[in-house]
N, C-alpha and C. Protein backbone atom coordinates (compact mmCIF):
# COMPACT_ATOMS: atom_id res chain seq x y z
N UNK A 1 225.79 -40.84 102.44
CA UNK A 1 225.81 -42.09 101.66
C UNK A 1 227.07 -42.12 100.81
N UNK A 2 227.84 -43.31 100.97
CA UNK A 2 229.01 -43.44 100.00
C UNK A 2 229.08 -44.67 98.99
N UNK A 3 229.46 -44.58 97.61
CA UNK A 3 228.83 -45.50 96.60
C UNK A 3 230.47 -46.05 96.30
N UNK A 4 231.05 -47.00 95.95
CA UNK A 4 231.75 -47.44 96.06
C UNK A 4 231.65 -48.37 94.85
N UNK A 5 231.62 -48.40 93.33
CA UNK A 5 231.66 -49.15 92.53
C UNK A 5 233.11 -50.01 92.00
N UNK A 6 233.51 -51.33 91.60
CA UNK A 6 234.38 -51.62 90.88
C UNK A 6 233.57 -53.27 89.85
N UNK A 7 234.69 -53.46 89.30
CA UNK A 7 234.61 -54.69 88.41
C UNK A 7 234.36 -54.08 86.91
N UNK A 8 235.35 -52.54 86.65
CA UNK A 8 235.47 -52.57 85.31
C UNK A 8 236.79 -52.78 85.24
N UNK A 9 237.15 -52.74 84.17
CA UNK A 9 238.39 -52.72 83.46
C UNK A 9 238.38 -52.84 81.90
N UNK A 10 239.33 -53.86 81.28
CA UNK A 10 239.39 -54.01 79.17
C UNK A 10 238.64 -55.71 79.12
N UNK A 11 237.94 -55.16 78.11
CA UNK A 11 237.18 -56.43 77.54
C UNK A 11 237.39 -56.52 76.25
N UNK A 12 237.15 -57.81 75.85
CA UNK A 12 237.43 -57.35 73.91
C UNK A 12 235.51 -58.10 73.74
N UNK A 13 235.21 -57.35 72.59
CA UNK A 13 234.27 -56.92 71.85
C UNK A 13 233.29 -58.28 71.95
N UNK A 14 232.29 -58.37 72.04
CA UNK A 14 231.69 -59.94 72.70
C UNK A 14 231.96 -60.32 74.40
N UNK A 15 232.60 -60.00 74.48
CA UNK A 15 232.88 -59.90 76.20
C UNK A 15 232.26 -59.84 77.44
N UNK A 16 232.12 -60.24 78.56
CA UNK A 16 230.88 -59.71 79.74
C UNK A 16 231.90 -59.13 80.86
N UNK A 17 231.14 -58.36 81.58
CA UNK A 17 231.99 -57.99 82.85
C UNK A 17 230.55 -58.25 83.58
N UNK A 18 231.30 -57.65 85.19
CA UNK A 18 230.01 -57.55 86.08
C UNK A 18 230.39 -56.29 87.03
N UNK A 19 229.63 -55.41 86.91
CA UNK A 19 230.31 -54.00 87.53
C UNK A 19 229.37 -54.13 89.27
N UNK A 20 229.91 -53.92 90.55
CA UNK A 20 229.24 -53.90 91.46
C UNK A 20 229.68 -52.42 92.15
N UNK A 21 228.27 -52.37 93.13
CA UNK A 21 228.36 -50.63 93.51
C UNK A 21 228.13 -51.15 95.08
N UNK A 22 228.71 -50.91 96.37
CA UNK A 22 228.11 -50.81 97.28
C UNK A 22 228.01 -49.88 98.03
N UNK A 23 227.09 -49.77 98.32
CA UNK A 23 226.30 -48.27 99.44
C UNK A 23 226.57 -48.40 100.64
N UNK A 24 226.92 -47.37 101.67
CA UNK A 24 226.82 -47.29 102.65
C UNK A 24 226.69 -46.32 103.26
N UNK A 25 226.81 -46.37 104.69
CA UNK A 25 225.70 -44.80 105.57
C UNK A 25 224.14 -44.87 105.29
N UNK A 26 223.61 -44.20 105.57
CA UNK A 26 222.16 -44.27 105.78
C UNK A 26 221.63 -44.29 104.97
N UNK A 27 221.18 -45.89 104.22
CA UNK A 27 220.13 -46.35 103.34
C UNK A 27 218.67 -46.43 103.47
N UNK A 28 218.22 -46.11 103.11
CA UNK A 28 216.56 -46.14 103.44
C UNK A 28 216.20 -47.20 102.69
N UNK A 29 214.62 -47.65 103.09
CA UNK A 29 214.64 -48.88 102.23
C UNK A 29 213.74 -49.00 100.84
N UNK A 30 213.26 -47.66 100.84
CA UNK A 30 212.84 -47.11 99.97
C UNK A 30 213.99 -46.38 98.73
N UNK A 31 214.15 -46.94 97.80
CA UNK A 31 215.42 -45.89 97.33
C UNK A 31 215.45 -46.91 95.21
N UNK A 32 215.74 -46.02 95.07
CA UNK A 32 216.04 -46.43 93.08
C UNK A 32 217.41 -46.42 93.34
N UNK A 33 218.63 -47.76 92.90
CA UNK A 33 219.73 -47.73 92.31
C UNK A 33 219.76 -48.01 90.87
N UNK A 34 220.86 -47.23 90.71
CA UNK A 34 220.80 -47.32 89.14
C UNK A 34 222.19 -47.28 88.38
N UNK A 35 222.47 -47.58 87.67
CA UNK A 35 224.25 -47.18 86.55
C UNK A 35 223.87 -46.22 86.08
N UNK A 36 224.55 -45.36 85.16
CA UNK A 36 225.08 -44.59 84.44
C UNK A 36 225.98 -44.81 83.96
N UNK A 37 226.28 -44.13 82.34
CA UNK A 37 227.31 -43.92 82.20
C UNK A 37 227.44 -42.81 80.90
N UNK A 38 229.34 -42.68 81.00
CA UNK A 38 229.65 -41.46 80.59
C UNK A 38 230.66 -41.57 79.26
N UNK A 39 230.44 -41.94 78.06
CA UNK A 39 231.52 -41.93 77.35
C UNK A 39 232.51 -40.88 77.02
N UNK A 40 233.09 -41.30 76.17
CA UNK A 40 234.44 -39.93 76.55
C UNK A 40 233.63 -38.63 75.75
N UNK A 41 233.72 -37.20 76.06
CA UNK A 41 233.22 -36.58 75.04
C UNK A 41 231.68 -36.19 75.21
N UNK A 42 231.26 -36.97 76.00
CA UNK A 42 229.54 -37.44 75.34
C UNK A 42 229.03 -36.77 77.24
N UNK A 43 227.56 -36.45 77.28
CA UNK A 43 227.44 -36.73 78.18
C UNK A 43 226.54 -37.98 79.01
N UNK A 44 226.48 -37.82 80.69
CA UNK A 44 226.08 -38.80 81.72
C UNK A 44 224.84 -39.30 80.91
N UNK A 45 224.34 -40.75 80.44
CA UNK A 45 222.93 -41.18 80.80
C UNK A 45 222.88 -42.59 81.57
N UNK A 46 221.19 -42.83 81.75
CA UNK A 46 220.98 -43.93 82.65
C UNK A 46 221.20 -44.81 81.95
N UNK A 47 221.52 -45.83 81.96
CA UNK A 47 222.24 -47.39 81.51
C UNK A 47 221.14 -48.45 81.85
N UNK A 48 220.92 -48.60 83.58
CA UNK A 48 219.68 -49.20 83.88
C UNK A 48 219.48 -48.51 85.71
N UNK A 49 217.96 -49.00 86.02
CA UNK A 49 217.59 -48.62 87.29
C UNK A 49 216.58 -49.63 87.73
N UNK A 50 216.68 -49.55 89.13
CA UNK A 50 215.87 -50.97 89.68
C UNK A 50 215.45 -50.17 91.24
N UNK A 51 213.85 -50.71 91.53
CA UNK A 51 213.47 -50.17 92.74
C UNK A 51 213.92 -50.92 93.84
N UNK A 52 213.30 -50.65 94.70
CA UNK A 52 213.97 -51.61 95.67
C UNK A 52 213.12 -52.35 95.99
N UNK A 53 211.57 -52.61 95.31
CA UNK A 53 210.92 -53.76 94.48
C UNK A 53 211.28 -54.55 93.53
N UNK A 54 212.14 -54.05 93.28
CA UNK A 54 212.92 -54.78 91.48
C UNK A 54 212.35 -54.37 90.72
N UNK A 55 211.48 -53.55 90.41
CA UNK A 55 211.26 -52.73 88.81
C UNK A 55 212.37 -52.04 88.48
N UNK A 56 212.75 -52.68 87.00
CA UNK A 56 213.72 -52.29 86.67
C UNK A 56 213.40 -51.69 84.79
N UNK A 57 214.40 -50.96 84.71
CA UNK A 57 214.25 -49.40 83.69
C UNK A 57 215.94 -49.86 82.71
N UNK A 58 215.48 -50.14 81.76
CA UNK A 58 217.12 -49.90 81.13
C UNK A 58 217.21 -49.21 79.74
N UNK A 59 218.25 -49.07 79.41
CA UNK A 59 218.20 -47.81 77.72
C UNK A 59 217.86 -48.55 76.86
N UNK A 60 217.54 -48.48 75.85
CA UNK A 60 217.24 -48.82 74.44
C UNK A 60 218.64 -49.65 74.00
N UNK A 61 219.60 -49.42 74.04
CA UNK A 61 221.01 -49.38 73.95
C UNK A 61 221.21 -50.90 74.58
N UNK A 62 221.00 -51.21 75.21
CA UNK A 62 221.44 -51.99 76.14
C UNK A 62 220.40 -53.46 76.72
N UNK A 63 219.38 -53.12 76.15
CA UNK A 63 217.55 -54.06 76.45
C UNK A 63 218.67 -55.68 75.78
N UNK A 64 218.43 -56.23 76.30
CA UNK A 64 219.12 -57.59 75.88
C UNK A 64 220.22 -58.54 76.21
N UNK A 65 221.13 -57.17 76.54
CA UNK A 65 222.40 -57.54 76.96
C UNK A 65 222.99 -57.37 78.50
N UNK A 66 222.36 -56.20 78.98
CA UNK A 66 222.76 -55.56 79.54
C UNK A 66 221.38 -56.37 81.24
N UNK A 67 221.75 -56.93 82.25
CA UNK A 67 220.61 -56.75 83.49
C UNK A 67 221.25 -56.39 84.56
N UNK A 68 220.28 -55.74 85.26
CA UNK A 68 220.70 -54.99 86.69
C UNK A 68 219.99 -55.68 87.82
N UNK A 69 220.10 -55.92 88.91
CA UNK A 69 220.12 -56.77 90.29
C UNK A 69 220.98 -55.89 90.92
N UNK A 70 220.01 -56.11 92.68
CA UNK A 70 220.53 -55.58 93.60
C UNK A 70 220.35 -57.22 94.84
N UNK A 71 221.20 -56.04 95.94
CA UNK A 71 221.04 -57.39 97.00
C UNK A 71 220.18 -55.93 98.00
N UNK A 72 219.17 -56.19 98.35
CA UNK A 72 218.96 -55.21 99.78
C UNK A 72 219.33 -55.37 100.86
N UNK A 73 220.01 -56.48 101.77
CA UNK A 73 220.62 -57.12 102.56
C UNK A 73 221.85 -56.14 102.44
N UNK A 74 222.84 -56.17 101.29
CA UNK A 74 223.86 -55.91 101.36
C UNK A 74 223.82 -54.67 100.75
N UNK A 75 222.58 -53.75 100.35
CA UNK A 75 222.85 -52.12 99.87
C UNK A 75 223.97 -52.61 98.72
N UNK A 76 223.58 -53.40 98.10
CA UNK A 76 224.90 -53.52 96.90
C UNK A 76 224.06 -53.59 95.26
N UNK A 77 224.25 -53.27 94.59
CA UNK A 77 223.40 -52.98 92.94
C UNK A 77 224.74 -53.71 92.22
N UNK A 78 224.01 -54.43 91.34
CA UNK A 78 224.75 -54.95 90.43
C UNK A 78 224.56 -54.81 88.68
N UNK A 79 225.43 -54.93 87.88
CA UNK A 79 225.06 -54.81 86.45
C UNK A 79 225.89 -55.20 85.83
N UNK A 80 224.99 -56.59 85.21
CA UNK A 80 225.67 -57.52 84.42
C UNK A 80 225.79 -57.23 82.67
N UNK A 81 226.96 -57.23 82.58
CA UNK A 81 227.08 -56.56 81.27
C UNK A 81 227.86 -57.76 80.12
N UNK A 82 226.79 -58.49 79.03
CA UNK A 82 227.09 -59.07 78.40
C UNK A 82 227.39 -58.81 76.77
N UNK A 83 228.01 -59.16 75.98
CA UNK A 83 227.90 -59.11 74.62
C UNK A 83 228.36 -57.63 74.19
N UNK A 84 229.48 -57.15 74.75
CA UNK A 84 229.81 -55.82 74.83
C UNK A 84 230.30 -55.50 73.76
N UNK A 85 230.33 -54.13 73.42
CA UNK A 85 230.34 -53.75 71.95
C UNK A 85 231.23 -52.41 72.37
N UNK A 86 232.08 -52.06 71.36
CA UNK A 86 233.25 -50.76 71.55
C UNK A 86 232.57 -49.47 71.96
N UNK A 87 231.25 -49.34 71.97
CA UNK A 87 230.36 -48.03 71.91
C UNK A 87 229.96 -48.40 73.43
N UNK A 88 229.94 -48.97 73.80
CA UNK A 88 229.61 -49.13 75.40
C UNK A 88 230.82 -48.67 76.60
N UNK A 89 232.24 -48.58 75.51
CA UNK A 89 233.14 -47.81 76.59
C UNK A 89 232.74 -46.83 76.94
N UNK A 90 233.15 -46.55 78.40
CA UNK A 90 232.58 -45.53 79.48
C UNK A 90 233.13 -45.12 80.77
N UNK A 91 233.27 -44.44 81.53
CA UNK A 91 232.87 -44.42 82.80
C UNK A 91 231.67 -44.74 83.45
N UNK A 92 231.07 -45.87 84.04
CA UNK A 92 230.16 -46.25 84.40
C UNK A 92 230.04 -45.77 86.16
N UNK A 93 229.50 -45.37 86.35
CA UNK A 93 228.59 -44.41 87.64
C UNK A 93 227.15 -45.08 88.32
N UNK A 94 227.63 -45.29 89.87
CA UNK A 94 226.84 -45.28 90.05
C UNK A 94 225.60 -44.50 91.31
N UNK A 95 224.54 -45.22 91.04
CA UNK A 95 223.44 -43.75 91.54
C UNK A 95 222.71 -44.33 92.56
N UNK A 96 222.40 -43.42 93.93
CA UNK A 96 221.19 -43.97 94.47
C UNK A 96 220.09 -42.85 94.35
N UNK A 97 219.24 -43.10 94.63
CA UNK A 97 217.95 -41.70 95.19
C UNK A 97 216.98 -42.04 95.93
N UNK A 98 217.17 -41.59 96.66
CA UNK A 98 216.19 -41.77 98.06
C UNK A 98 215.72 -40.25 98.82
N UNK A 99 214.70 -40.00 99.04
CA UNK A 99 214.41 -38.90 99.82
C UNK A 99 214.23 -37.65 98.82
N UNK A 100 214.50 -37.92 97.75
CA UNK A 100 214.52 -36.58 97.00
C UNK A 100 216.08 -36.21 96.99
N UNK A 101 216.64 -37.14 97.09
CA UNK A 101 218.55 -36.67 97.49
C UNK A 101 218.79 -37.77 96.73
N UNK A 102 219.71 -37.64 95.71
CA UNK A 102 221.32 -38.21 95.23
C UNK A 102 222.03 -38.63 95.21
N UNK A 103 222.46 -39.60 95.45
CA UNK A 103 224.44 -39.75 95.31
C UNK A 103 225.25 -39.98 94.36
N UNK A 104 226.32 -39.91 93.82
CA UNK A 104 226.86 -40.75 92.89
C UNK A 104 228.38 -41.38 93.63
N UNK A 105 228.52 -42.52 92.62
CA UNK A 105 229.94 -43.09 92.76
C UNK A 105 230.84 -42.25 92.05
N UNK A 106 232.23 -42.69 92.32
CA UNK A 106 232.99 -41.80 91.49
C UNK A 106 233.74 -42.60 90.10
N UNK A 107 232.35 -43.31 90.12
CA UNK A 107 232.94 -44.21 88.73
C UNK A 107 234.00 -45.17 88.18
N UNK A 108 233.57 -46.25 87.63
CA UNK A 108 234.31 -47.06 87.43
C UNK A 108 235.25 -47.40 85.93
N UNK A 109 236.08 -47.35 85.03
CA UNK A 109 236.03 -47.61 83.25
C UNK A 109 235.80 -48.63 83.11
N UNK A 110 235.11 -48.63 82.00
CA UNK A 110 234.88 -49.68 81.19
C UNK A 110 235.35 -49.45 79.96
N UNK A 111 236.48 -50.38 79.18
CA UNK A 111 236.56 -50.08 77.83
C UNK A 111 236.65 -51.62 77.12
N UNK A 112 236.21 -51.10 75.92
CA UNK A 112 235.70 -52.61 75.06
C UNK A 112 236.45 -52.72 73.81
N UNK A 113 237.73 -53.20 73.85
CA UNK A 113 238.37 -52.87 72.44
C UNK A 113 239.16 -54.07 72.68
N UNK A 114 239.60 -54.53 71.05
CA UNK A 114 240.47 -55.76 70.61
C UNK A 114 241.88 -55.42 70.61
């Protein structure tokens, strides 16, 4: 499985982006995608996660601003990131899990400064 995220880059403070991840190689259709992310210094946590029912899981951090959507058609996870705040810069990562197995992207930045 290869994860393939982009759509970060610089935002200033109030700002939205939309970060997309797409998967490919052998998807099952059973599987949790999810973000992460990694600020500088700090370590990896989950950001948000969505089944491939659409139950979806997001941080404390982020409940408001932050929603995640996938396409299952296209193995593609999305995460819409609104009202961004300087503490949300990151490397944003993303995840599948299926089978009891893993993947990650090799991450995208996000930084949020004026």
């Amino acid at each position: 499985v290869q994860l393939v995220e982009s759509g970060g880059g610089l935002v200033q403070p109030g700002g939205s982006l939309r970060l997309s991840c797409a998967a490919s190689g052998t998807i099952f259709r059973m599987n949790v995608m999810g973000w992460y992310r990694q600020p500088p210094g700090k370590e990896r946590d989950l950001v948000a996660s969505i089944t491939s029912g659409g139950t979806t899981n997001y941080a404390d951090s982020v409940k408001g601003r932050f929603s995640i959507s996938r396409d299952n058609a296209r193995n593609t996870v999305y995460l819409q990131m609104n009202s961004l705040k300087a503490e949300d810069t990151a490397i944003y990562y993303c995840r599948v899990y299926q089978l009891a197995m893993e993947f990650w992207g090799k991450g995208t930045l996000v930084t949020v400064s004026s």
